[in-house]
C-alpha atoms as a PDB file:
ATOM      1  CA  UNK A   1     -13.438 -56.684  18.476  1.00  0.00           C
ATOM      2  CA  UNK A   2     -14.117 -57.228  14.821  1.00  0.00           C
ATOM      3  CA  UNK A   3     -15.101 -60.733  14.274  1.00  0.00           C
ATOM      4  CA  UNK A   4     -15.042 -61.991  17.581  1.00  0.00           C
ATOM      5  CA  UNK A   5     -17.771 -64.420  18.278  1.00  0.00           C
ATOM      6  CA  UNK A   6     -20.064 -62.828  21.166  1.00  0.00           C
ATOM      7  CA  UNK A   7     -20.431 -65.542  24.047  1.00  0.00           C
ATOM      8  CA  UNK A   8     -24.138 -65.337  25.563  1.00  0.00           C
ATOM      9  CA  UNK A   9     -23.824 -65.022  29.610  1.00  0.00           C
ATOM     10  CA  UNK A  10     -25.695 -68.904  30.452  1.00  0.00           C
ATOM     11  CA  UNK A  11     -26.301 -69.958  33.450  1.00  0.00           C
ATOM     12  CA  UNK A  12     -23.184 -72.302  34.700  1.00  0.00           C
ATOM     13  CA  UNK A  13     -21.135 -71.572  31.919  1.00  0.00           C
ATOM     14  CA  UNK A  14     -17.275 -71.037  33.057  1.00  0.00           C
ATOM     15  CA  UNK A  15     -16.423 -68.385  30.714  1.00  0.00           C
ATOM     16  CA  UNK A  16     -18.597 -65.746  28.737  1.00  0.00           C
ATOM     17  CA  UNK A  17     -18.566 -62.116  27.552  1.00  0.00           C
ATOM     18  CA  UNK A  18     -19.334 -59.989  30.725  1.00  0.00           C
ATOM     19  CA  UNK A  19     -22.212 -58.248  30.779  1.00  0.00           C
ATOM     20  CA  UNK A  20     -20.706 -55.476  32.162  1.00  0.00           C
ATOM     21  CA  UNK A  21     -17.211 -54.925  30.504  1.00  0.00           C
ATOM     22  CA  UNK A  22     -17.962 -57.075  27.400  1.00  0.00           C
ATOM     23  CA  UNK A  23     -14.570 -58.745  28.215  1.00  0.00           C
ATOM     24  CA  UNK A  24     -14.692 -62.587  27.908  1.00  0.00           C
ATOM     25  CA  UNK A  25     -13.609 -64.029  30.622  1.00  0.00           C
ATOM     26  CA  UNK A  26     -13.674 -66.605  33.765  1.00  0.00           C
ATOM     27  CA  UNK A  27     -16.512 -66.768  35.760  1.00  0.00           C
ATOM     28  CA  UNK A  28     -16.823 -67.443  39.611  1.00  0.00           C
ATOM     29  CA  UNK A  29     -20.165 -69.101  40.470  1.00  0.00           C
ATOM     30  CA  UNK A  30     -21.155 -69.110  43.642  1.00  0.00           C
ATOM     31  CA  UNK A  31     -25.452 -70.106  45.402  1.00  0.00           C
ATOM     32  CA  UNK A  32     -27.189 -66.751  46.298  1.00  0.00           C
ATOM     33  CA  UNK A  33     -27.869 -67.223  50.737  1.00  0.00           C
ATOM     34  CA  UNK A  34     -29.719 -65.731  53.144  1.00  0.00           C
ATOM     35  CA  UNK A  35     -27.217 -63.903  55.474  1.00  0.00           C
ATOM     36  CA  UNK A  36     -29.483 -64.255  58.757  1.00  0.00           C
ATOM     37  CA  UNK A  37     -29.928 -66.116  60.854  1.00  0.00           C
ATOM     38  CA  UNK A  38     -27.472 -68.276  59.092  1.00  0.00           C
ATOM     39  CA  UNK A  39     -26.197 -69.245  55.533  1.00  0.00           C
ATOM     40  CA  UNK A  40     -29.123 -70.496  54.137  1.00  0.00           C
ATOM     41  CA  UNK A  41     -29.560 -71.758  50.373  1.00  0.00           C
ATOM     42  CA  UNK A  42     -31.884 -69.427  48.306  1.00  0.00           C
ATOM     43  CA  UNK A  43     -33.548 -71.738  45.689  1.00  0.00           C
ATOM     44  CA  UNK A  44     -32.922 -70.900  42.003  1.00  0.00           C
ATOM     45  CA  UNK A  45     -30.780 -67.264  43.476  1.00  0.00           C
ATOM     46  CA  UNK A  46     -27.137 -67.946  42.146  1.00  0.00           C
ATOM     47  CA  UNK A  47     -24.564 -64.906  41.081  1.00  0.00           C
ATOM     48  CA  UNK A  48     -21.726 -64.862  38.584  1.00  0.00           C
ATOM     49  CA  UNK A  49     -18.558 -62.724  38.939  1.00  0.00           C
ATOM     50  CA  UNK A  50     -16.084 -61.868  36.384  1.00  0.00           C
ATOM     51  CA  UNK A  51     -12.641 -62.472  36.725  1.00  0.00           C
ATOM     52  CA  UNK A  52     -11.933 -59.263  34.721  1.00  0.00           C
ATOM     53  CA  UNK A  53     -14.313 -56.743  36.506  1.00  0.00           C
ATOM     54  CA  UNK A  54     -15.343 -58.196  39.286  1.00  0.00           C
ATOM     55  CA  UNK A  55     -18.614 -57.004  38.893  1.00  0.00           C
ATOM     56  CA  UNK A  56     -21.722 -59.627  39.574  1.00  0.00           C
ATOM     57  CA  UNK A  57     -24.837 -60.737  37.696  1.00  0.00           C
ATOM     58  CA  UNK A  58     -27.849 -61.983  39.574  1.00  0.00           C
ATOM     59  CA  UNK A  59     -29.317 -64.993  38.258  1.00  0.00           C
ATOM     60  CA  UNK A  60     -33.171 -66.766  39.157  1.00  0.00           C
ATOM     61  CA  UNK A  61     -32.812 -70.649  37.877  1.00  0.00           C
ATOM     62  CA  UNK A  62     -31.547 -69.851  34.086  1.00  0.00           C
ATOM     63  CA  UNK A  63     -32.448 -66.572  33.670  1.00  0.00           C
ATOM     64  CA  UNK A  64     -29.649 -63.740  34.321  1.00  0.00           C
ATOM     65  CA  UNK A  65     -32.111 -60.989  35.973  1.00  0.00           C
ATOM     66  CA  UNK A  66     -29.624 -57.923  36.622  1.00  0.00           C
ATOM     67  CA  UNK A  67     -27.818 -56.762  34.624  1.00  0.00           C
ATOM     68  CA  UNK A  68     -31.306 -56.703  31.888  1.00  0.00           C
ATOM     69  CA  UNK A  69     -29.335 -56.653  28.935  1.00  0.00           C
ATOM     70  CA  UNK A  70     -26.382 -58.491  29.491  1.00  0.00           C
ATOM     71  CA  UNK A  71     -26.907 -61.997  27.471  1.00  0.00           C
ATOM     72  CA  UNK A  72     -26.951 -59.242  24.019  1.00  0.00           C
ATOM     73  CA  UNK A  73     -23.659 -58.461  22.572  1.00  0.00           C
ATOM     74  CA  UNK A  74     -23.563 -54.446  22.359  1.00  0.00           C
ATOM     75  CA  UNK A  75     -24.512 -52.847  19.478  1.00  0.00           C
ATOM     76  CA  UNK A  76     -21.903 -51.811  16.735  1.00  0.00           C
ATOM     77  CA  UNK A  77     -20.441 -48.809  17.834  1.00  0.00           C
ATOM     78  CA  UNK A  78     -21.299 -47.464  13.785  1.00  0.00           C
ATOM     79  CA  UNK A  79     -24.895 -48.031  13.874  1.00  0.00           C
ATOM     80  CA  UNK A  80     -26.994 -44.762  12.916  1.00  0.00           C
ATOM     81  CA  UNK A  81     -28.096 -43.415  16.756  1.00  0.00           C
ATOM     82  CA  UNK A  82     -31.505 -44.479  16.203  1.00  0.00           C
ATOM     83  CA  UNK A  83     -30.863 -47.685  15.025  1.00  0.00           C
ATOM     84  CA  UNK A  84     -28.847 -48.436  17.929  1.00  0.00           C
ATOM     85  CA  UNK A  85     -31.593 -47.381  20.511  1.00  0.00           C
ATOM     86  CA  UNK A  86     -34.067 -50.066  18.853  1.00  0.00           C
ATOM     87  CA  UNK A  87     -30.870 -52.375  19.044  1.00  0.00           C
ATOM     88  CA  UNK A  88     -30.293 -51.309  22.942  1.00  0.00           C
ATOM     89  CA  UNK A  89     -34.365 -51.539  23.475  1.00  0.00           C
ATOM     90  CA  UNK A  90     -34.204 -55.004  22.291  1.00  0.00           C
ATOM     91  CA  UNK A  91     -31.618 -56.109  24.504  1.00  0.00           C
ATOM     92  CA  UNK A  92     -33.351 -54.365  27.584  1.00  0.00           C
ATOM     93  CA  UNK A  93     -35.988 -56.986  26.921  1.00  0.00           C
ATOM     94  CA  UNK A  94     -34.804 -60.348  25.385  1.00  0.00           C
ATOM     95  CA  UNK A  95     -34.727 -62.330  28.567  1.00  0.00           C
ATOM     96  CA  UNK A  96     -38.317 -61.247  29.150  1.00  0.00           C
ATOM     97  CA  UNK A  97     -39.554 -60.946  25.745  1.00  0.00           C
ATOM     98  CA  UNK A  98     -37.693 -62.841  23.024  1.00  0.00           C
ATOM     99  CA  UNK A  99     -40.640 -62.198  20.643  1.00  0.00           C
ATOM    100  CA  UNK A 100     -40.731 -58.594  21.442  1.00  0.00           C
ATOM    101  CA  UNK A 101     -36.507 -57.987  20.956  1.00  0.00           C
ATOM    102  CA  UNK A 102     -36.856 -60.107  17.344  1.00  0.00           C
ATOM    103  CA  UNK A 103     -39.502 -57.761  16.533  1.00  0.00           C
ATOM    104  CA  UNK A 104     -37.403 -54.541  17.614  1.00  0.00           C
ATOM    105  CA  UNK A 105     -34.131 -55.780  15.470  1.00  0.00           C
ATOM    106  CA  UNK A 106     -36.541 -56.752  12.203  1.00  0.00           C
ATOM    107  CA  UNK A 107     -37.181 -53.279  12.399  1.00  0.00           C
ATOM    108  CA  UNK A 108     -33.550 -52.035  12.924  1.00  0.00           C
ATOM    109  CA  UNK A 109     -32.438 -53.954   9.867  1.00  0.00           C
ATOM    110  CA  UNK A 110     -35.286 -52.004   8.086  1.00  0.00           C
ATOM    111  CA  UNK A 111     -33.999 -48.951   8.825  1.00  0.00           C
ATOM    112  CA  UNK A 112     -30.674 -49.975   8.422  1.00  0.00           C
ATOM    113  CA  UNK A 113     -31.827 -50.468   5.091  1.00  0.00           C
ATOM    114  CA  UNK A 114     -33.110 -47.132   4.556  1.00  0.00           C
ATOM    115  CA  UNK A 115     -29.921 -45.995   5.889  1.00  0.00           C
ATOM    116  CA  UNK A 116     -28.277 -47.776   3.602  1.00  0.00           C
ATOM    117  CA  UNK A 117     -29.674 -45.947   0.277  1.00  0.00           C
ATOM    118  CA  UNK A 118     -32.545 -47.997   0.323  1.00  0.00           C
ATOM    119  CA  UNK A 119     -36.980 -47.516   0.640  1.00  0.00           C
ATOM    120  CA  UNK A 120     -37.143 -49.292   3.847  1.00  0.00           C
ATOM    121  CA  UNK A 121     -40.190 -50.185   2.741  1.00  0.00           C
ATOM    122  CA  UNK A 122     -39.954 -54.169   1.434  1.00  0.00           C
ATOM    123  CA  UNK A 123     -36.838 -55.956   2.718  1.00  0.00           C
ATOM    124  CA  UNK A 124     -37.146 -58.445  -0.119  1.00  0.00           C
ATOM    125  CA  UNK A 125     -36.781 -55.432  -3.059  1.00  0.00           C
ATOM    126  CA  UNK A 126     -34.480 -53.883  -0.417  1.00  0.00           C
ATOM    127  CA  UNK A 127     -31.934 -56.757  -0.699  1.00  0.00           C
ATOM    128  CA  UNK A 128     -32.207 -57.299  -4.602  1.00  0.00           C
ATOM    129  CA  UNK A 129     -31.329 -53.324  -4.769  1.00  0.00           C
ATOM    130  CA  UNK A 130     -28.609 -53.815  -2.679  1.00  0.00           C
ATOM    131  CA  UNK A 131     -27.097 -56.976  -4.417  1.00  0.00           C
ATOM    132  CA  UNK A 132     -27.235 -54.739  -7.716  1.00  0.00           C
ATOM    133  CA  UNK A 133     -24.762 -52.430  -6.038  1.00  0.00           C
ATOM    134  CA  UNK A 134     -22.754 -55.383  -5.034  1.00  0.00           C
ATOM    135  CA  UNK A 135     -23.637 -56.278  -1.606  1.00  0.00           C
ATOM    136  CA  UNK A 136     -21.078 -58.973  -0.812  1.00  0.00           C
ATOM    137  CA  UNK A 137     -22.578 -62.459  -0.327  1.00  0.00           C
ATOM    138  CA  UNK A 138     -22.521 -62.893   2.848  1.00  0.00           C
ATOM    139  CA  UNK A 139     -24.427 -60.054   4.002  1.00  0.00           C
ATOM    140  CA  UNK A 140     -27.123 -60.840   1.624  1.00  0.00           C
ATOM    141  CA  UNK A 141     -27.541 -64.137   3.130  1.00  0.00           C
ATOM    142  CA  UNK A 142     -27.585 -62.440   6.291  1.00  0.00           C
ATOM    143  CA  UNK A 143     -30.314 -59.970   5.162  1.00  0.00           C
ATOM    144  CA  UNK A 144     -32.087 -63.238   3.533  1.00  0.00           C
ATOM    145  CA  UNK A 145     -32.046 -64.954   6.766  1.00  0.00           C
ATOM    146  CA  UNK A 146     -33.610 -61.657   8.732  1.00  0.00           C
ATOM    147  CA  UNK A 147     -36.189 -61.900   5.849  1.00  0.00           C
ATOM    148  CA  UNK A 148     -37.848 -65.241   6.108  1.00  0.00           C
ATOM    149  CA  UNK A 149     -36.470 -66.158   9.281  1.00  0.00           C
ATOM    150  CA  UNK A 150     -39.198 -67.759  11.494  1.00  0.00           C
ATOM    151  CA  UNK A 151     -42.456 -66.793   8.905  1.00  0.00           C
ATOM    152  CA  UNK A 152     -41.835 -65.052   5.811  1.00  0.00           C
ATOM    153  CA  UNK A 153     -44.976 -62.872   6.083  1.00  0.00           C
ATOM    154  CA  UNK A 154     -43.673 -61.173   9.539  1.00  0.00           C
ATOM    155  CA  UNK A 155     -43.209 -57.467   8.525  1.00  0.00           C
ATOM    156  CA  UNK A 156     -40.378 -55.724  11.036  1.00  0.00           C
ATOM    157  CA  UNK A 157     -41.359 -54.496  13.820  1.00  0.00           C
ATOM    158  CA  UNK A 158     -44.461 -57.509  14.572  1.00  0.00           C
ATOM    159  CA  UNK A 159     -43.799 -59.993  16.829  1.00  0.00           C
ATOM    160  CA  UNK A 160     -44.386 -63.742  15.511  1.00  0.00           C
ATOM    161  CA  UNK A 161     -45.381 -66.301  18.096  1.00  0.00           C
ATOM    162  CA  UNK A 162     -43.062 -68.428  16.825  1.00  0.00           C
ATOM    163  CA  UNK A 163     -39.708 -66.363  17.842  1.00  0.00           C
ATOM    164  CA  UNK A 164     -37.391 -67.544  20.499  1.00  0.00           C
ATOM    165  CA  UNK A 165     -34.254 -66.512  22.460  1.00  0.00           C
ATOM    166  CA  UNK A 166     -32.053 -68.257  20.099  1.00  0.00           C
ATOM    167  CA  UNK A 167     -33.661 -66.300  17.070  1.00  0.00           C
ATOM    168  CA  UNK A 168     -33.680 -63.581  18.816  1.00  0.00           C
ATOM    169  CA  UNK A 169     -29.841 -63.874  19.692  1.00  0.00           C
ATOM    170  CA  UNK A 170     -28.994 -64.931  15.762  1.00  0.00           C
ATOM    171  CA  UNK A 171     -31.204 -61.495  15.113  1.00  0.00           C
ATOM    172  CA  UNK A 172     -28.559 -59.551  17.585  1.00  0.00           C
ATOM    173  CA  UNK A 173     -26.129 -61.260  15.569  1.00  0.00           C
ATOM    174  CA  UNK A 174     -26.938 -60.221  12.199  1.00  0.00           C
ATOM    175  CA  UNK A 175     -27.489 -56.879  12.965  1.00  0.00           C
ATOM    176  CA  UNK A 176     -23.837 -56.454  14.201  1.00  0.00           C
ATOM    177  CA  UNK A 177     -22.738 -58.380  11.297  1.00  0.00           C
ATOM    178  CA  UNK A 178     -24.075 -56.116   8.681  1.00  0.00           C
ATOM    179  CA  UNK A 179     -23.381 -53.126  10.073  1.00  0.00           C
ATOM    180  CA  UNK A 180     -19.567 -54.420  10.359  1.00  0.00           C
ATOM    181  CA  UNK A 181     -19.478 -55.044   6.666  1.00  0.00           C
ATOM    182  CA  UNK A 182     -21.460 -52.234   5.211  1.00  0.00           C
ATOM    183  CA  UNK A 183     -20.427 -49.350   7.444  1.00  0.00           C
ATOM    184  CA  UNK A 184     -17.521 -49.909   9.487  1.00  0.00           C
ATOM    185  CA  UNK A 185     -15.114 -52.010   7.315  1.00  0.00           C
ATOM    186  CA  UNK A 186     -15.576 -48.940   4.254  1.00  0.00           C
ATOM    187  CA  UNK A 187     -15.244 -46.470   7.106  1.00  0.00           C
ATOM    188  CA  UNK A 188     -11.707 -48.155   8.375  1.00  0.00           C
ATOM    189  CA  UNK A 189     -10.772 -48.546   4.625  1.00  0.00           C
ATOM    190  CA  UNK A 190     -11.238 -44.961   3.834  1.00  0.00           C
ATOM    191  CA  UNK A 191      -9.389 -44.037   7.195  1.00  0.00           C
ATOM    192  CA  UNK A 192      -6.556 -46.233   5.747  1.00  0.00           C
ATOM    193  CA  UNK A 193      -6.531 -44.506   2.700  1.00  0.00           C
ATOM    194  CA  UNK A 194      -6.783 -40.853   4.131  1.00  0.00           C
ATOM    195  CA  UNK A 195      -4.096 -41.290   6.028  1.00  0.00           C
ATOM    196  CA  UNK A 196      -1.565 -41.529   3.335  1.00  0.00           C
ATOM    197  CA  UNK A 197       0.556 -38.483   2.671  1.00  0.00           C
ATOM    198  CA  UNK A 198      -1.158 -36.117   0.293  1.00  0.00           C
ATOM    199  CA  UNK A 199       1.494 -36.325  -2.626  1.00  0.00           C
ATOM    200  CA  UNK A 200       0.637 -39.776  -2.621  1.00  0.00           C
ATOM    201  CA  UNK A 201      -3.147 -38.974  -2.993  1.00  0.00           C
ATOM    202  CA  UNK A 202      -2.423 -36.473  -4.985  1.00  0.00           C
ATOM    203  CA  UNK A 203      -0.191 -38.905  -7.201  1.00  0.00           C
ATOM    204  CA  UNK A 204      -3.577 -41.322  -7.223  1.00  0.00           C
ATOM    205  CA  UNK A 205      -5.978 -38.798  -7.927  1.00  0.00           C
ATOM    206  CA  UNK A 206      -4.120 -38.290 -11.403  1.00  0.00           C
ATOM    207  CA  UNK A 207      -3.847 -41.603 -11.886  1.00  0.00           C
ATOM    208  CA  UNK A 208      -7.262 -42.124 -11.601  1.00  0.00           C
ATOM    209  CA  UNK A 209      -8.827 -38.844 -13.542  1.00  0.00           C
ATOM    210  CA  UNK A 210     -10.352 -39.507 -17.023  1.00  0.00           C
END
């Protein structure tokens, strides 16, 4: 849903966005046990079960191991095909590679760029272009913070040492965010629009016409 803050899947957390059915919702903790010869404690092995789905993640002391890309939010559903499979590649990954996903989504909002009208080439001429054309605000801080986040030098798609899952999950975040504003808001607005009766259009066409 549109401006719904994603809820990472953590390890004891009561409620979260499921991994599987994106829903948030309840969690049922329970120790992971070895069935024979008797109900034995597994160290570190504990599951998670949604209340909504039922279905179960696996986790090994903090780290959610199956599903891979659950502790993501999904990509928006707008984002240009290859765009998203850098997005989905990045969320295959984070748990193992936090450095590795940052580097993947510096180089989706580089294409999203491009996509966007822009070179793709420097995100720092990419943004000014964009705030000519009146790129709200908030998306330009968003591109900003892509942009210098972690070391200013970092070109998308090269890992710096210095990422982390909590960049990593802001970078997931920002993605989304831009996308939302730049593509999918002007594509429910002109849905809006074209749905009005066609006098009416007609009516603001003439309006409108020099």
């Amino acid at each position: 849903m549109a401006g719904e803050k994603h809820v990472a899947p953590a390890k004891d957390v009561k409620a979260f966005h499921c991994p599987y059915c994106g829903v948030f919702a309840y969690q049922i903790w329970r120790a992971g046990y070895w069935v024979a010869p008797g109900a034995t404690p597994i160290p570190d092995l504990s599951t998670s079960a949604c209340s909504h789905c039922g279905k179960i993640a696996i986790w090994v002391a903090e780290i959610m191991v199956s599903p891979v890309a659950g502790t993501a939010p999904p990509p928006n559903t707008d984002l240009p095909a290859d765009i998203s499979e850098d997005y989905e590649e990045a969320r295959s990954i984070v748990a193992r590679s936090p450095r590795g996903a940052a580097a993947l989504l510096r180089l989706s909002i580089q294409k999203l760029c491009k996509h966007l009208g822009e070179k793709g080439k420097n995100p720092n001429d990419d943004i000014a272009s964009l705030v000519k054309k009146g790129l709200p605000a908030g998306v330009q801080k968003a591109l900003d913070t892509v942009r210098v986040t972690g070391n200013e030098s970092v070109h998308p798609g090269t890992i710096d040492l210095r990422d982390n899952s909590e960049l990593a999950g802001a970078l997931f975040g920002l993605v989304n965010f831009i996308a939302e504003k730049m593509i999918s808001e002007p594509k429910e607005i002109d849905a809006i629009y074209n749905s009005l009766p066609s006098e009416k259009l007609n009516a603001i066409a003439k309006r409108d016409a020099p």
